[in-house]
Protein backbone atom coordinates (compact mmCIF):
# COMPACT_ATOMS: atom_id res chain seq x y z
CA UNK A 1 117.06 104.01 88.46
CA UNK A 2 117.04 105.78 91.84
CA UNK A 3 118.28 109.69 91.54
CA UNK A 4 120.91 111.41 93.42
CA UNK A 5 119.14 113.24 96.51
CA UNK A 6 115.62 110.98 96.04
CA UNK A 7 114.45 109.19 98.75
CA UNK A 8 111.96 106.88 97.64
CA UNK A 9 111.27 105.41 101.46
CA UNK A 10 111.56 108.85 102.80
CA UNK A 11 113.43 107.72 105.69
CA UNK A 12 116.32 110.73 104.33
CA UNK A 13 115.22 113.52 104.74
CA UNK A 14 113.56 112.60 108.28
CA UNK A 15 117.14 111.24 109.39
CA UNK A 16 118.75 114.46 107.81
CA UNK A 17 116.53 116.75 110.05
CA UNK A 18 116.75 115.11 112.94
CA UNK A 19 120.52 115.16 112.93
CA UNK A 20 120.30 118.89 111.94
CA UNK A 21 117.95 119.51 115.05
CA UNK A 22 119.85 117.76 117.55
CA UNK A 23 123.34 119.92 116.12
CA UNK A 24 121.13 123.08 117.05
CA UNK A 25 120.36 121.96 120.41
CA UNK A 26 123.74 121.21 121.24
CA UNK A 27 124.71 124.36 120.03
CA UNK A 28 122.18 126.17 122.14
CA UNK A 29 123.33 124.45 125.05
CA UNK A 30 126.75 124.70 124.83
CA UNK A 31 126.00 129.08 124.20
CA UNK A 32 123.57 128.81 127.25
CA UNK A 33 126.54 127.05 129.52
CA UNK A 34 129.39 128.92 128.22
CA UNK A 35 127.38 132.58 129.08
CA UNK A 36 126.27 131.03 132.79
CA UNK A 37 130.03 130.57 133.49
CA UNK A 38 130.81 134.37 132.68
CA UNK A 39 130.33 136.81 135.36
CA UNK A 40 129.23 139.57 133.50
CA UNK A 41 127.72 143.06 134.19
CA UNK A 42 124.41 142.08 131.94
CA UNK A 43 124.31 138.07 133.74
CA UNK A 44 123.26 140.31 136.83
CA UNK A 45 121.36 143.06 135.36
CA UNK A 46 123.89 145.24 136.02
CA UNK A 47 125.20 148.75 134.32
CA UNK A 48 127.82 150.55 135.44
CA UNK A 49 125.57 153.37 136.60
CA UNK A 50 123.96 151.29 138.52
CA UNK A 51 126.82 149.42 140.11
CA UNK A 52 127.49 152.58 142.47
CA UNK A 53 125.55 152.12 145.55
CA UNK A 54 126.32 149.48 147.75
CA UNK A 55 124.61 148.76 150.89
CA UNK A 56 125.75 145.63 152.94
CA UNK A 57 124.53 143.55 156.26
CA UNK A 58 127.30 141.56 157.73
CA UNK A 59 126.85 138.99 160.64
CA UNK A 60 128.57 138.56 162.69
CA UNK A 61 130.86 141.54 162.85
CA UNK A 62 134.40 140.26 161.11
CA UNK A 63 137.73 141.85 161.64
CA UNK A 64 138.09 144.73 159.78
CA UNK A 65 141.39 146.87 159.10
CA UNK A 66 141.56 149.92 156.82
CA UNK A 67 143.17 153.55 156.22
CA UNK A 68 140.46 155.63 156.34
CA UNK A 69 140.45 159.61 155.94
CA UNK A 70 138.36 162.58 157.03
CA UNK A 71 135.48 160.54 159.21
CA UNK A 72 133.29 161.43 162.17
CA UNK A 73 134.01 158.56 164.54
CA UNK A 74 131.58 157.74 167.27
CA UNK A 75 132.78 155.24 170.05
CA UNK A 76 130.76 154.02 172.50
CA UNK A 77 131.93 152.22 175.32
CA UNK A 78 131.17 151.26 179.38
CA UNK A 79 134.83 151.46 180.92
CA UNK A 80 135.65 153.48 183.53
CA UNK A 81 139.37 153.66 182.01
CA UNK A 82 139.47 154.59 178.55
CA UNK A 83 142.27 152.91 177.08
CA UNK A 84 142.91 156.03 174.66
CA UNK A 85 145.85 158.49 174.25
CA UNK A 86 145.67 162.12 172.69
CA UNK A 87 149.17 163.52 172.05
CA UNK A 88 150.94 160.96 174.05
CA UNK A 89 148.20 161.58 177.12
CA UNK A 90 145.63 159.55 178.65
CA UNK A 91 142.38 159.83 178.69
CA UNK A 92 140.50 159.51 182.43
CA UNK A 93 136.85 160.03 183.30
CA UNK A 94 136.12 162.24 186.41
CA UNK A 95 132.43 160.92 186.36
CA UNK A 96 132.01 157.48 184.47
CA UNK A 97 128.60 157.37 183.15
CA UNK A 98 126.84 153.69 181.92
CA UNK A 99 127.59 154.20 178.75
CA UNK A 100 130.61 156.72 177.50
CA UNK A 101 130.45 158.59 174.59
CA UNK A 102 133.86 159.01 172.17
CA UNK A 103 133.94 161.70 169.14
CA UNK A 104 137.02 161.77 166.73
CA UNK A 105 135.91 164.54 164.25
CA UNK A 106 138.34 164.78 161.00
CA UNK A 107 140.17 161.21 162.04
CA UNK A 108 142.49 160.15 159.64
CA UNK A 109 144.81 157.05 159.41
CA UNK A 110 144.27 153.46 160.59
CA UNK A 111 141.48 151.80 162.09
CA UNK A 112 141.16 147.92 162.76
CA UNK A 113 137.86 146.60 164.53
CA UNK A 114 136.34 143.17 165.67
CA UNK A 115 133.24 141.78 167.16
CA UNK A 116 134.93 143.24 171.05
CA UNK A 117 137.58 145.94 170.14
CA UNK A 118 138.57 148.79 168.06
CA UNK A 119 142.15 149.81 167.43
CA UNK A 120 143.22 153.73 166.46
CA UNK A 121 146.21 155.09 164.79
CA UNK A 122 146.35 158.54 163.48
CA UNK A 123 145.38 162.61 163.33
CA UNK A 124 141.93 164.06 164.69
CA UNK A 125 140.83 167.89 164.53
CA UNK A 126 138.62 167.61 167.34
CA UNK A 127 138.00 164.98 170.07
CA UNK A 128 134.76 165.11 172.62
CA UNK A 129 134.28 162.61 175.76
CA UNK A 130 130.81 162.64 176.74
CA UNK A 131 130.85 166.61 175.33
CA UNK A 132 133.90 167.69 177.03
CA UNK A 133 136.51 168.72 174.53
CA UNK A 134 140.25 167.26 174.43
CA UNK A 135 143.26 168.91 173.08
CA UNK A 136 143.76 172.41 171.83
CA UNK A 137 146.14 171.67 168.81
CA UNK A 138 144.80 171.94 165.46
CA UNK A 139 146.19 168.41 164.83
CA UNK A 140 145.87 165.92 167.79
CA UNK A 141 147.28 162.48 167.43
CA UNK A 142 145.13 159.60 168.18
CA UNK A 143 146.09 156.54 169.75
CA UNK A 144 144.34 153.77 171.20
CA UNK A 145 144.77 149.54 170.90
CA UNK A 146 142.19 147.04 171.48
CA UNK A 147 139.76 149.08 173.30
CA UNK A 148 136.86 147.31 174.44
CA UNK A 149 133.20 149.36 172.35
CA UNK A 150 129.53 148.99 172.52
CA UNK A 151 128.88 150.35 169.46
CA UNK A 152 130.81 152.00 166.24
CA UNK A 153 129.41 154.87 163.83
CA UNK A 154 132.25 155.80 160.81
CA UNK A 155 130.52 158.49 158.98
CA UNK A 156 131.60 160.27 155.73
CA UNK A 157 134.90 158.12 155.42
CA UNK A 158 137.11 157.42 151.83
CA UNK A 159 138.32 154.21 151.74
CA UNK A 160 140.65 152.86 148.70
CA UNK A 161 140.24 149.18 150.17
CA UNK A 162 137.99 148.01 152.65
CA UNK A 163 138.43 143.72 152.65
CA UNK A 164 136.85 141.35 154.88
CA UNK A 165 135.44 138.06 155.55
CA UNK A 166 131.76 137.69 155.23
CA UNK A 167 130.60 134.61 157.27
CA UNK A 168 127.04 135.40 156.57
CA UNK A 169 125.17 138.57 155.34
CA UNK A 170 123.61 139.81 152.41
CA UNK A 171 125.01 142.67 149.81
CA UNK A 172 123.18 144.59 147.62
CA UNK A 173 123.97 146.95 144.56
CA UNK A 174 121.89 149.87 143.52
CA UNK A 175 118.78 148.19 145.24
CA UNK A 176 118.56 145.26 142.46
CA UNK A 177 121.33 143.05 142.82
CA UNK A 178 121.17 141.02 146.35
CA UNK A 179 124.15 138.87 146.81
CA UNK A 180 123.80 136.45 149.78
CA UNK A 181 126.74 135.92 151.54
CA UNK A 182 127.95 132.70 152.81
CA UNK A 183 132.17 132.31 154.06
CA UNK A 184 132.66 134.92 151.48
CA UNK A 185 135.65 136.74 151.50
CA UNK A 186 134.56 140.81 150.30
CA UNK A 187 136.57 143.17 148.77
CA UNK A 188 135.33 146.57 148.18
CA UNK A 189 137.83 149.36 146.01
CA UNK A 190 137.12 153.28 146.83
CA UNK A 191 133.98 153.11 149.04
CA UNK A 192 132.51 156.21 150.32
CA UNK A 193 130.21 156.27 153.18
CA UNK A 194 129.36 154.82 156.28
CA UNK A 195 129.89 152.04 158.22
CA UNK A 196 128.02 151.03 161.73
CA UNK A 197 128.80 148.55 164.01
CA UNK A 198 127.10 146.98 167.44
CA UNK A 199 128.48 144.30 169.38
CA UNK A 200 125.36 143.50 171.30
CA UNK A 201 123.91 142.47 167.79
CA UNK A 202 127.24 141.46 166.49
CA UNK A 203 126.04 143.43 163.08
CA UNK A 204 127.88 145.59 161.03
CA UNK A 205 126.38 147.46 158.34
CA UNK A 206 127.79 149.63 155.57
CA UNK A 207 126.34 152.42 153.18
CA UNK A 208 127.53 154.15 150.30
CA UNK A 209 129.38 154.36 146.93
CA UNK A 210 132.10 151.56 145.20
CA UNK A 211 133.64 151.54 141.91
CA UNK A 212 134.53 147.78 142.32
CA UNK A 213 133.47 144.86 144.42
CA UNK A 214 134.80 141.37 144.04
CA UNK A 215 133.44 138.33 146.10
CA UNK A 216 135.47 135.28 146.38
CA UNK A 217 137.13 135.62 143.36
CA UNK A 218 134.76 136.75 140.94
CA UNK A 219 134.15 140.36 140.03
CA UNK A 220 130.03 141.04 140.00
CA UNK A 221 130.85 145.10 139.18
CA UNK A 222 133.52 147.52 137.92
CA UNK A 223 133.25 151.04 137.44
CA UNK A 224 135.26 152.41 134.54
C-alpha cells in the first residue's frame, strides 16, 4: 500500500519542482516586460529634481514657432535691406557692413524661425542696429517676416510651449539622461533659457529649465 503524497520512484517531487520553477520564471518575465513597457521617472533614473535642466542639440535647425516674453534677441544678418519695421517704419542701413548686427532688448510676442529665416511679431523696449539705437517710445512694435539671418541668440526667454521636430540631435536632462533623437517630434512645457541658432552649421541649441518634456508620445519627465 502506496501513501497519499509518497513517491516511491521519486519522479514527484522532481516533476512538482520543475513545474513550480518554470511558473516563477514566467512570472519574472512577464514583471520584467510589463515594467520595460512603462515609461517611468525611475526606468530612466530620473527624479523630479533632477528632471529640471534640459540642454538639447538639434540638427538640422527645424521650424520653430513660439510666444516668447522678456528676451534679448540677437540677429545677425548680411543684407543691405533689412526687411524689419519699428512702429510701422523701415529699417535702412546708411553703411552696410559684412555682417549686420540686430538687438531686440525686452521682445515680447511671436517668433517663428527656420534653417534661412526668422519671422517677428510683437513689443521691444529697446532696439540697436550695429549700436545705433531705434525708436524713442518706451514700447516699440516689432515687425519683421521671413528675414533672411546668419545666426540667432534668444537669451533669458519664458516659454509655456516650445514644439518641434527633431530630425536628428541628442537631449539631455540634468546631465544623466541622454535621449538620442531620431524623426522625433519634441515638446517642451515652460522652458526657461536660451536658445542659439546658426545657419552656416544648420544647429540649434537650447539651454535651460522644463517642467515637462514629451518625445513622440511618451512622457520621459514631469515636474509636479
Amino acid at each position: 500500500m502506496v501513501k497519499r503524497g509518497f513517491y516511491p520512484d521519486g519522479d514527484g517531487p522532481s516533476n512538482l519542482w520543475l513545474v513550480m520553477g518554470i511558473a516563477v520564471v514566467i512570472v519574472i518575465v512577464a514583471v520584467l516586460l510589463y515594467l520595460q513597457n512603462q515609461p517611468s521617472n525611475e526606468e530612466l533614473n530620473l527624479s523630479p529634481e533632477a528632471a529640471k535642466s534640459l540642454q538639447a542639440v538639434i540638427t538640422p535647425i527645424p521650424d520653430i514657432a513660439a510666444n516668447i516674453d522678456l528676451s534679448s534677441v540677437e540677429i545677425t544678418f548680411k543684407y543691405f535691406v533689412v526687411p524689419f519695421e519699428i512702429n510701422k517704419e523701415g529699417l535702412g542701413l546708411k553703411e552696410p557692413a559684412s555682417e549686420n548686427t540686430l538687438l531686440i532688448d525686452g521682445y515680447k510676442g511671436k517668433i517663428s524661425f527656420s534653417g534661412t529665416s526668422i519671422s517677428l511679431k510683437g513689443t521691444a523696449s529697446k532696439v540697436y542696429l550695429n549700436g545705433m539705437a531705434y525708436g524713442t517710445e518706451k514700447a516699440l512694435n516689432i515687425n519683421t517676416v521671413d528675414m533672411p539671418y546668419v545666426n540667432l541668440e534668444i537669451k533669458g526667454t519664458a516659454v509655456s510651449e516650445l514644439n518641434f521636430l527633431a530630425n536628428n540631435g541628442e537631449l539631455t536632462l540634468s546631465d544623466k539622461v541622454i535621449y538620442q533623437l531620431d524623426q522625433d517630434k519634441v515638446e517642451l512645457s515652460s522652458f526657461s533659457g536660451d536658445i542659439l541658432a546658426d545657419t552656416a552649421q544648420q544647429k540649434v541649441e537650447l539651454s535651460g529649465q522644463i517642467e515637462e518634456a514629451d518625445i513622440t508620445g511618451k512622457l520621459i519627465s514631469k515636474i509636479k
